[in-house]
Structure formats: C-alpha cells, structure tokens
Protein backbone atom coordinates (compact mmCIF):
# COMPACT_ATOMS: atom_id res chain seq x y z
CA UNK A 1 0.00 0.00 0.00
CA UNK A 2 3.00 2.15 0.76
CA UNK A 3 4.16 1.46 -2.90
CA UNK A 4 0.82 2.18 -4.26
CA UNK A 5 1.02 5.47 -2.64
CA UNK A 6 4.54 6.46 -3.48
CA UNK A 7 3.81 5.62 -6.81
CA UNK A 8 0.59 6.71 -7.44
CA UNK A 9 1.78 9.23 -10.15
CA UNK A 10 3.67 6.38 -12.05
CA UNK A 11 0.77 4.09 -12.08
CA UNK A 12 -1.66 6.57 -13.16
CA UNK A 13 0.40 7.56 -15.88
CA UNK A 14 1.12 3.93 -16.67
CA UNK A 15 -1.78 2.28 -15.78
CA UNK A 16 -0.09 -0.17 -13.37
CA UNK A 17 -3.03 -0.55 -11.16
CA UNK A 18 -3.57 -3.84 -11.50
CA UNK A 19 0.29 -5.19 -10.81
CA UNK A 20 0.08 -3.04 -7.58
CA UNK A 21 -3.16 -4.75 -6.57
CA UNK A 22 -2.31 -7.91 -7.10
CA UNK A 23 0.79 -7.22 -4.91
CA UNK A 24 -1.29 -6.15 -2.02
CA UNK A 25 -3.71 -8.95 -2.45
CA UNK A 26 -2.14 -11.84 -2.68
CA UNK A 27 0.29 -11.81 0.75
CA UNK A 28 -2.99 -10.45 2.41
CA UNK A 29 -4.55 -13.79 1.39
CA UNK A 30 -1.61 -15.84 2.58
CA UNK A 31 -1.91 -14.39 5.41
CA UNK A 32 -5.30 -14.54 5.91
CA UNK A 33 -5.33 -18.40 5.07
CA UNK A 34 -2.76 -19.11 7.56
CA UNK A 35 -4.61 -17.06 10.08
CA UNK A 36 -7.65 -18.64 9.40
CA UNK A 37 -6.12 -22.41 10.36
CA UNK A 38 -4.61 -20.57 13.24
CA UNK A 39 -8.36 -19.56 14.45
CA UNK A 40 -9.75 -22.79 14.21
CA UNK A 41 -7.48 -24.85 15.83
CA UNK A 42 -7.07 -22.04 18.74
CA UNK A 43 -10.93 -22.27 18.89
CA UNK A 44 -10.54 -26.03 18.75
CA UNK A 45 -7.86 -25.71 21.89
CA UNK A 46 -10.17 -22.92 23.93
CA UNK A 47 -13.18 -25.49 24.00
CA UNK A 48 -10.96 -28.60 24.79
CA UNK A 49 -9.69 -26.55 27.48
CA UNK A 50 -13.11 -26.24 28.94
CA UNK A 51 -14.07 -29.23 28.48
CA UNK A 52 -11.01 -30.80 30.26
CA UNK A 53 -11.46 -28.49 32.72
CA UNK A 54 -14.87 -28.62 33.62
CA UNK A 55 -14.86 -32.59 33.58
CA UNK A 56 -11.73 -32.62 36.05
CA UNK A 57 -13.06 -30.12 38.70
CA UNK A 58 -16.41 -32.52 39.02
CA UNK A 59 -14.26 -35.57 39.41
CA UNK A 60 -12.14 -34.01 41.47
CA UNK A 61 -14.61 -32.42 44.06
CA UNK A 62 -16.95 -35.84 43.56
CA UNK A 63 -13.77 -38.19 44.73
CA UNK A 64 -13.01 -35.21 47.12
CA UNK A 65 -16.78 -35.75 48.95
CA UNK A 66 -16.67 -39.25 48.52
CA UNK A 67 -13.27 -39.36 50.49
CA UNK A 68 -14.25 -36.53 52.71
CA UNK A 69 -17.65 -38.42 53.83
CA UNK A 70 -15.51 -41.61 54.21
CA UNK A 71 -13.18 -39.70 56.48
CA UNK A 72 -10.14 -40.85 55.07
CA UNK A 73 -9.61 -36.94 53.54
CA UNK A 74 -9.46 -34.08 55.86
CA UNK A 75 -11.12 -30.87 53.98
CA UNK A 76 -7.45 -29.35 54.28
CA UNK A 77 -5.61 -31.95 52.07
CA UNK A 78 -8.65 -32.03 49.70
CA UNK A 79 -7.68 -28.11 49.60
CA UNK A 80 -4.32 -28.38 48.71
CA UNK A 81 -5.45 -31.48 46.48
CA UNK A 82 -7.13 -28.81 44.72
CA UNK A 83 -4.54 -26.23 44.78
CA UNK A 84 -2.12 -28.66 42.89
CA UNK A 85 -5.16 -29.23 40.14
CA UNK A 86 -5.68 -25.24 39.51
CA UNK A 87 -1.75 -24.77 39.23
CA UNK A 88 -1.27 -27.54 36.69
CA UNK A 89 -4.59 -26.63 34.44
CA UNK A 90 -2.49 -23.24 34.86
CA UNK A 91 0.97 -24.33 33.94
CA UNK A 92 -1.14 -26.35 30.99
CA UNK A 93 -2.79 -22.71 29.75
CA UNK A 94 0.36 -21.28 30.08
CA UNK A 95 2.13 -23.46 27.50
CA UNK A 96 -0.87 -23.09 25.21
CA UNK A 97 -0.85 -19.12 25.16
CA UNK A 98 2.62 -19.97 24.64
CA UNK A 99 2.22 -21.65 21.48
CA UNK A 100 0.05 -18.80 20.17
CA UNK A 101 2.63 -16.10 21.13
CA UNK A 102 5.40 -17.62 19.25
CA UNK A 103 2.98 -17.31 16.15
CA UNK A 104 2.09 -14.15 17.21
CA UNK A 105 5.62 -13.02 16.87
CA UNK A 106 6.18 -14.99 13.65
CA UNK A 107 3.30 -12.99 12.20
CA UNK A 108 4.79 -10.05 12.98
C-alpha cells in the first residue's frame, strides 16, 4: 500500500493498477489463510480446554466428597489437592498461550 502510494503518479500515468493490486492482495490472502487455520485450531484448543477443565473439577470435588464423607480426607488436604489441580490446568494454559505467542511473533 505504501508502494501504491509512493507511486501513485507512475501508475496513473502507466496504468499499473492492477500489478500493484495484485501485490497487495495476494500476501494479504496468505496471510489470511494461515490465520484462518490458526483460528480454528485455537478455537478447537479454547473449547478442549473447557471441556477438560470442567470434567476434572467434578471428578475431582466428587472423589473429594466421597473421600471426605468416608473420612479418610481431611477438607485441608482435599484443599491443597485442589490447589495442585488449579496450578497444573495453569501451567497447561500457560504453555498453550505460549504456542500462540510464538505465532504471534512470527506474524509479525
């Protein structure tokens, strides 16, 4: 776009237009192709992480109650049970975001 602008005199005159178009448009479309595939699988990723997420908390605080009612977990070690869970799902997110910073700076 810089070029087109810079040059806008020389492609009047010569009637370039279309070269300088098809300059601007086709590493916008490589771009947006590659961003595209990016999207989905982040999108893919967010949801999984959810999911996962979601699905280990209930197991977690069901085995939790079960052992708690059994008194063979005190509520303080179920705690700290659950402390190491959130810390690892956080190291986990961590690694994911990144993933999508190193193509963030490859982008760029």
């Amino acid at each position: 776009m810089h070029e087109q602008l810079e040059h806008s005199k020389f492609v009047k005159i010569h009637g370039l237009l279309g070269v300088f178009i098809n300059r601007l448009v086709e590493p916008f479309m490589k771009l947006y192709c590659a961003t595209m595939k990016f999207q989905k699988v982040q999108y893919l990723f967010t949801g999984l992480d959810t999911i996962i997420l979601a699905i280990g908390q209930i197991l977690l605080f069901i085995i939790g109650g079960v052992e708690i009612i059994k008194d063979s977990l005190s509520i303080g070690q179920f705690t700290v049970a659950l402390s190491y869970f959130n810390m690892t799902i956080a190291a986990i997110r961590y690694f994911f975001g990144l993933g999508k910073s190193v193509q963030n700076v490859k982008v760029s």
